[in-house]
Protein backbone atom coordinates (compact mmCIF):
# COMPACT_ATOMS: atom_id res chain seq x y z
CA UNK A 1 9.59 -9.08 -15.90
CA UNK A 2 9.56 -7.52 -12.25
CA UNK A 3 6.79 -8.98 -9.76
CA UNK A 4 4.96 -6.12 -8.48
CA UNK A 5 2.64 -5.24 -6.17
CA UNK A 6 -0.29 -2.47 -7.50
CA UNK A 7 -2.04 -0.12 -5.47
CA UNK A 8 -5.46 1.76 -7.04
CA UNK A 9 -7.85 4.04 -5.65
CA UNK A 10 -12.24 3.79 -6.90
CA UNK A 11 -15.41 4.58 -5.16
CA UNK A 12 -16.34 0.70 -5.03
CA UNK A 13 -14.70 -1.99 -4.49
CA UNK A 14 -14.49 -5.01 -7.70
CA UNK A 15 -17.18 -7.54 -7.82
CA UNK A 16 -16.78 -10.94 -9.84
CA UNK A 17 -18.87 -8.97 -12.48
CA UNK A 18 -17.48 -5.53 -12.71
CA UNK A 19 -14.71 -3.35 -12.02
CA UNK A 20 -15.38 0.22 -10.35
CA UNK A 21 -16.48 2.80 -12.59
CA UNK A 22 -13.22 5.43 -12.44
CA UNK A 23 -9.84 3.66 -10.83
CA UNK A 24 -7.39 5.60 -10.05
CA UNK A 25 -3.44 4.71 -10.12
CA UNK A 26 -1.70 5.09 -7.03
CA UNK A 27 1.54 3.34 -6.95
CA UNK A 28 3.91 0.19 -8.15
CA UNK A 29 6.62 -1.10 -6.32
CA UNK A 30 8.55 -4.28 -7.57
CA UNK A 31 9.51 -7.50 -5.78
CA UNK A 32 7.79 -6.56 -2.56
CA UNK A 33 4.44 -5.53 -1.00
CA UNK A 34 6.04 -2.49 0.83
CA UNK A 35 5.42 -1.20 4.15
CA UNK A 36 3.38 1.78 2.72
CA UNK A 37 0.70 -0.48 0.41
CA UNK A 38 0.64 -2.75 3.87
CA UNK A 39 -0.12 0.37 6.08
CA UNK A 40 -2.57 2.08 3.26
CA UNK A 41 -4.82 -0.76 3.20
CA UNK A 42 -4.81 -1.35 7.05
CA UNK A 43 -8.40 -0.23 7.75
CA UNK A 44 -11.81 -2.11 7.18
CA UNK A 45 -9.70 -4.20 5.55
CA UNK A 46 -11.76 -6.75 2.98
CA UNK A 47 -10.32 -9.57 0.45
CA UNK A 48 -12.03 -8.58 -2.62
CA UNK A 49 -11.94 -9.86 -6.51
CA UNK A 50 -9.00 -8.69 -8.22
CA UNK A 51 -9.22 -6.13 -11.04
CA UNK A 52 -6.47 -7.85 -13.09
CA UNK A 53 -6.77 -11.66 -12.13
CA UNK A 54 -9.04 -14.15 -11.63
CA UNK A 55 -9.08 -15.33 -8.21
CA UNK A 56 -9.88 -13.23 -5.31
CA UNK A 57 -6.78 -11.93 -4.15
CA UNK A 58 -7.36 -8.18 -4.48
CA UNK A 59 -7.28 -6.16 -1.06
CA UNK A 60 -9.83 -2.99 -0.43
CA UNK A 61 -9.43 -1.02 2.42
CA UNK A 62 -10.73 2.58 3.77
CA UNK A 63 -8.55 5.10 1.76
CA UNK A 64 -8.91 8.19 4.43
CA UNK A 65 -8.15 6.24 6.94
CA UNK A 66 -5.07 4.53 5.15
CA UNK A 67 -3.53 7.65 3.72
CA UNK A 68 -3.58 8.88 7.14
CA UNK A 69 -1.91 6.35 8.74
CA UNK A 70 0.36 6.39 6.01
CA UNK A 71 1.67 9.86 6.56
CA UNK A 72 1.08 10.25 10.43
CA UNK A 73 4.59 7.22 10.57
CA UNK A 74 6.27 9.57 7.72
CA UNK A 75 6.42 12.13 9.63
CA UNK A 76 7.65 10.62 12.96
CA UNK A 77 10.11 8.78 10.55
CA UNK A 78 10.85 12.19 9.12
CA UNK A 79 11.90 13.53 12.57
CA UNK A 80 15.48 10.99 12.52
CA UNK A 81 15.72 12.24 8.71
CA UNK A 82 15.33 15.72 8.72
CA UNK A 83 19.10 16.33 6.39
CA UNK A 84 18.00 13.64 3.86
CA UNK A 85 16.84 15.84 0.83
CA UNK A 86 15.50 12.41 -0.55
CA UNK A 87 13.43 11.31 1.74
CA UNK A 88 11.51 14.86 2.15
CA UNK A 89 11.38 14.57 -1.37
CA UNK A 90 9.93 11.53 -1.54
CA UNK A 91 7.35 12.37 1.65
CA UNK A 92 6.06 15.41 -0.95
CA UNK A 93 5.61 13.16 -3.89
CA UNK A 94 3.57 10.57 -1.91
CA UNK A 95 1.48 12.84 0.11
CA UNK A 96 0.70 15.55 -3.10
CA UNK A 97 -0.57 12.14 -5.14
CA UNK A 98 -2.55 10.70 -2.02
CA UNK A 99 -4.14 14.04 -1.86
CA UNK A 100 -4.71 13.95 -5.93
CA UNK A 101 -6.19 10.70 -6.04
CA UNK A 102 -7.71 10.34 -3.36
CA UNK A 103 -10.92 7.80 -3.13
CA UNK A 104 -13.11 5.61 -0.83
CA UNK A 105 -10.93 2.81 -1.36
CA UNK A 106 -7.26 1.84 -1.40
CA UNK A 107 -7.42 -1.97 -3.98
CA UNK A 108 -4.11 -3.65 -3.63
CA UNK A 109 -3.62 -5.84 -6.28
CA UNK A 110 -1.18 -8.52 -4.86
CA UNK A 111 -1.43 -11.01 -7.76
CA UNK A 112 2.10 -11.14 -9.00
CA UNK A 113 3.53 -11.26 -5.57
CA UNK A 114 1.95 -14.21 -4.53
CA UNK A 115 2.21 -16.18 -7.15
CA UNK A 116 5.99 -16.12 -7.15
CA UNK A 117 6.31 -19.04 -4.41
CA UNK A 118 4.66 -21.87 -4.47
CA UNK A 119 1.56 -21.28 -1.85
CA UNK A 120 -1.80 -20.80 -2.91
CA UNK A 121 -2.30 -17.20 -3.89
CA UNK A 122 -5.85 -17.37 -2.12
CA UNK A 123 -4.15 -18.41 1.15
CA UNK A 124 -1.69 -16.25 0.74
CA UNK A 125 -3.36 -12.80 0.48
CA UNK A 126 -5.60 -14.93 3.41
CA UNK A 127 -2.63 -14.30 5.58
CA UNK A 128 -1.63 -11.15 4.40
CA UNK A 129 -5.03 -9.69 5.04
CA UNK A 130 -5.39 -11.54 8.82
CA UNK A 131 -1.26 -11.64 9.68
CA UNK A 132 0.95 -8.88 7.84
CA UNK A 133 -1.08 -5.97 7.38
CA UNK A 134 -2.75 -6.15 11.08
CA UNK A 135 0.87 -6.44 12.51
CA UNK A 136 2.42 -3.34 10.58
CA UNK A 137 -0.36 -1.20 11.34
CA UNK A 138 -0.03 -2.10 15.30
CA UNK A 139 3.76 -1.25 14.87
CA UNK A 140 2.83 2.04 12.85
CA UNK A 141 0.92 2.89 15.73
CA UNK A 142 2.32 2.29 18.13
CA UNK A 143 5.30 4.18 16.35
CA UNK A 144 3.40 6.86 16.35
CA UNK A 145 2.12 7.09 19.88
CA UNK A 146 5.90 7.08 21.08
CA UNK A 147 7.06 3.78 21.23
CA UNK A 148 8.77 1.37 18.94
CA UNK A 149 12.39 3.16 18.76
CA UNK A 150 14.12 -0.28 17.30
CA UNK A 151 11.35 -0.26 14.58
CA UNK A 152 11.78 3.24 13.43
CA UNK A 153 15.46 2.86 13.73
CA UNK A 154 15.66 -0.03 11.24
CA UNK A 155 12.63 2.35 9.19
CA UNK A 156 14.85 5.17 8.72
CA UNK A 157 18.18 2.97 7.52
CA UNK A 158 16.11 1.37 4.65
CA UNK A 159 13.24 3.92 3.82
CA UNK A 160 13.59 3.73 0.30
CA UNK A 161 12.36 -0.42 1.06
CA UNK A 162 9.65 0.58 2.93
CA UNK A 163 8.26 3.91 1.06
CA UNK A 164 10.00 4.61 -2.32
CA UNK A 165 7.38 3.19 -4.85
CA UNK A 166 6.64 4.26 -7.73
CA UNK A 167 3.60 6.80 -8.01
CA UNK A 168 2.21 7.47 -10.52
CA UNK A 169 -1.33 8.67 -12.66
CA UNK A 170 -0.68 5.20 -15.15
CA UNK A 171 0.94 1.79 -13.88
CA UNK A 172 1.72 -1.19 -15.62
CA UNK A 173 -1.72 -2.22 -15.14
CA UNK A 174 -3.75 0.76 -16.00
CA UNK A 175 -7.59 0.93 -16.57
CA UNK A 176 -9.60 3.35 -18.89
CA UNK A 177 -11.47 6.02 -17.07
């Protein structure tokens, strides 16, 4: 089985007692927590209980706010890919199911990512939530406002890494609605 790392979309966030009334599936992408779930959940940024596990180690964040990051750093990667048929292709797909889906809340479910090492998963989306996620969305930003050439550089050689998940209307974990 491929670790992966889930990304939903609701109107409220998961309690200990309930899940939100209509999730919606945003995107998969195995063995990593990719540079696009990072960036999407990079506003208001809460720990919240998980939809799928027990612990709390699910991530809800401001979806506008998210999804505009999001595509604001596509398109200034876009501008050092503008012949890759791929990556356009991919910017479409991503931005037409943002728009579809779209929410008050990105929930990233990190569950099978961070139990593949041997930390505490609680600690783990700790330091995702107060370490990695505040630190890509300063470099998206700054990306953005002009600066951060090396970044982008490295961006653009491995997009596919970074922003070619799989999105779709049902994941591996999908919930009636």
């Amino acid at each position: 089985m491929a670790n992966r790392s889930y990304l939903y979309a609701a109107d409220s966030k998961p309690t200990e007692v309930d899940n939100p009334q209509a999730i919606r599936c945003i995107s998969e992408h195995r063995w990593d927590i990719p540079l696009a779930h990072k960036l999407m959940v990079g506003y208001e940024t809460t720990i919240t209980q998980s939809m799928i596990w027990s612990p709390q180690i699910g991530i809800a964040a401001d979806y506008a706010k998210g999804a505009e990051l999001l595509g604001q750093l596509l398109r200034v990667v876009g501008q050092g890919l503008e012949d890759d048929s791929e990556f356009a292709e991919c910017v479409d797909k991503t931005v037409a199911h943002l728009d579809k889906q779209r929410a008050k809340y990105f929930i990233l479910e990190t569950g099978e990512m961070v139990s593949v090492t041997d930390d505490d998963p609680v600690s783990a989306v700790q330091r995702l939530v107060s370490h990695e996620i505040p630190a890509a969305v300063a470099q998206a930003e700054t990306a953005i406002a002009g600066g951060n050439d090396d970044w982008l550089a490295s961006l653009r050689t491995d997009w596919q890494a970074h922003f070619a998940s799989f999105y779709s209307d049902t994941l591996y974990f999908s919930f009636p609605g």
